[in-house]
Protein backbone atom coordinates (compact mmCIF):
# COMPACT_ATOMS: atom_id res chain seq x y z
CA UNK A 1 -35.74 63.31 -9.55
CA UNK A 2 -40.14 63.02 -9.65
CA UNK A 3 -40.24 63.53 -13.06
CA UNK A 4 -38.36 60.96 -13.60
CA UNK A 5 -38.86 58.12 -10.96
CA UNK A 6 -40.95 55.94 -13.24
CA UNK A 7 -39.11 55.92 -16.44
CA UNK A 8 -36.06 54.83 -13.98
CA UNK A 9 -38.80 52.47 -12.65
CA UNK A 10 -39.16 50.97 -15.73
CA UNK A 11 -35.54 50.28 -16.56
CA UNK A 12 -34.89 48.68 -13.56
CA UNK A 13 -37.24 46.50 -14.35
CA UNK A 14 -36.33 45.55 -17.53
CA UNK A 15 -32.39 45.34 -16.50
CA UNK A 16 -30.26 45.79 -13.23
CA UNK A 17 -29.01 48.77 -14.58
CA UNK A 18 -26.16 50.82 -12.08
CA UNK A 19 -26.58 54.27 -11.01
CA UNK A 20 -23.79 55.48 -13.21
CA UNK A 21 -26.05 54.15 -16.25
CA UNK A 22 -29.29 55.25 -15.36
CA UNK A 23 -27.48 59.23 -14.74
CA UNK A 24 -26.02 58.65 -18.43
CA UNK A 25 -29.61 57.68 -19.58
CA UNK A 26 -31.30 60.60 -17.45
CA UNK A 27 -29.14 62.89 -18.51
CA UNK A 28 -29.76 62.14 -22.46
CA UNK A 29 -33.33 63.12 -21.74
CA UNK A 30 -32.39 66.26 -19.93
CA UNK A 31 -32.08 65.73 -16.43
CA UNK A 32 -29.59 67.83 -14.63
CA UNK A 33 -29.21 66.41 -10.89
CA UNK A 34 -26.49 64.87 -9.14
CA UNK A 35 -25.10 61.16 -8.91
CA UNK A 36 -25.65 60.90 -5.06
CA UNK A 37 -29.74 61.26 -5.75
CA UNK A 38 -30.11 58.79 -8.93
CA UNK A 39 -27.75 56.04 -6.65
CA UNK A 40 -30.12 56.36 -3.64
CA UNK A 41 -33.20 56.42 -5.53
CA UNK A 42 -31.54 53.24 -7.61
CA UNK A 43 -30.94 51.58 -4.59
CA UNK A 44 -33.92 51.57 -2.71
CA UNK A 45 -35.42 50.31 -6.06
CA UNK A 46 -33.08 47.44 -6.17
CA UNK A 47 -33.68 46.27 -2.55
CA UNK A 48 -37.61 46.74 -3.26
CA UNK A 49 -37.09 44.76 -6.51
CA UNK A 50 -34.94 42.03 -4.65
CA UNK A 51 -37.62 41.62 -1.64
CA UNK A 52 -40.38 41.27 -4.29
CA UNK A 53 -38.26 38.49 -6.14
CA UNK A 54 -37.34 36.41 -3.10
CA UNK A 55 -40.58 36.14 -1.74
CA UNK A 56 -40.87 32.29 -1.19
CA UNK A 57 -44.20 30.35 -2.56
CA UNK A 58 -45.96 28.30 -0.41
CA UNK A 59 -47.88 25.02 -0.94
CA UNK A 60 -49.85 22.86 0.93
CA UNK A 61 -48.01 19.08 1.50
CA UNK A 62 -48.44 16.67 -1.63
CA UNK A 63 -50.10 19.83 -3.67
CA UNK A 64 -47.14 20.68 -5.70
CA UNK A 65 -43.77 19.90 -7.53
CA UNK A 66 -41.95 21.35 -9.83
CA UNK A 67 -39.75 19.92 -12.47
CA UNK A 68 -36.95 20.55 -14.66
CA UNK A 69 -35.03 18.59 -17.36
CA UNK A 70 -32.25 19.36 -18.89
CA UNK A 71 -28.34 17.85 -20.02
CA UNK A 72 -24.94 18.88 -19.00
CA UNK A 73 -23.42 20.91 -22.13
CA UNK A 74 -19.86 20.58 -21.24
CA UNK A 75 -20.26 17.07 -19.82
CA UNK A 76 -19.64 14.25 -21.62
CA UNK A 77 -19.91 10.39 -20.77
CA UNK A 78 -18.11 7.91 -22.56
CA UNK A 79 -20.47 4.58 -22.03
CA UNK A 80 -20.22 1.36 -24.66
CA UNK A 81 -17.67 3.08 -26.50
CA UNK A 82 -19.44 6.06 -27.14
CA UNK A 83 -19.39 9.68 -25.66
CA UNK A 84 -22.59 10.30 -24.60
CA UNK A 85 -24.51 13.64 -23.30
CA UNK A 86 -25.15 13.69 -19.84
CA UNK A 87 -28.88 14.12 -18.93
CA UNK A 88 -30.69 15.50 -15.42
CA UNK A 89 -34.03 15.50 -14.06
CA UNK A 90 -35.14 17.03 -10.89
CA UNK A 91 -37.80 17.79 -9.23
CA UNK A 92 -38.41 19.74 -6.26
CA UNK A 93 -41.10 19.13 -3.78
CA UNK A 94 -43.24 22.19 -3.01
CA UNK A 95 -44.05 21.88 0.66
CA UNK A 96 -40.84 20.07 2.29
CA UNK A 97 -38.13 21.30 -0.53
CA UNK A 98 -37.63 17.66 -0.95
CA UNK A 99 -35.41 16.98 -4.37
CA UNK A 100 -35.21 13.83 -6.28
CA UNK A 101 -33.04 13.73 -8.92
CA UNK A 102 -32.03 11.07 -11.66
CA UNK A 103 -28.96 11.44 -14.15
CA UNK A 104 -28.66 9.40 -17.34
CA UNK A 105 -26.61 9.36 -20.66
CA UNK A 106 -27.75 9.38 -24.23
């Protein structure tokens, strides 16, 4: 499996590929090991690749929001005798996780 580690590396990366699809890709290339190695080496990737994306950014109070806008595709409002799209702002506070949000029709 060496040889191979960082190509598989780089897929998951790119795509949470399964096992099963990583041994089909391996395997185009030449690689002639077993299932039960490519799904623990996948694994331990995946877990490594989950810690890394849940790692939580901190801010200092009043430092830092973030903000997204947006409407409701497959939410309509009928207002003054019109259907109207259904808008959404919201932002998140960076230090307390506070969220204000505001929703509107246009």
């Amino acid at each position: 499996m060496d040889p191979y580690k960082q190509i598989v590396d780089e897929w998951l990366e790119e795509a949470p590929y399964s096992a099963l699809r990583i041994l089909e890709k391996l395997r185009e290339m030449g690689f002639n090991g077993g299932y039960s190695i490519v799904k623990a080496y996948v694994s331990s990737r995946k877990m490594d690749l989950n810690e890394k994306a849940t790692v939580r950014f901190e801010t200092m109070p009043g430092k830092q929001g973030q903000m997204d806008w947006g409407f409701f595709e497959d939410h309509l409002v009928y207002e003054d005798g019109k259907w109207k799209k259904l808008y959404c702002f919201l932002m998140i506070l960076g230090y307390s996780r506070m969220r204000y949000h505001e929703t509107g029709s246009h």
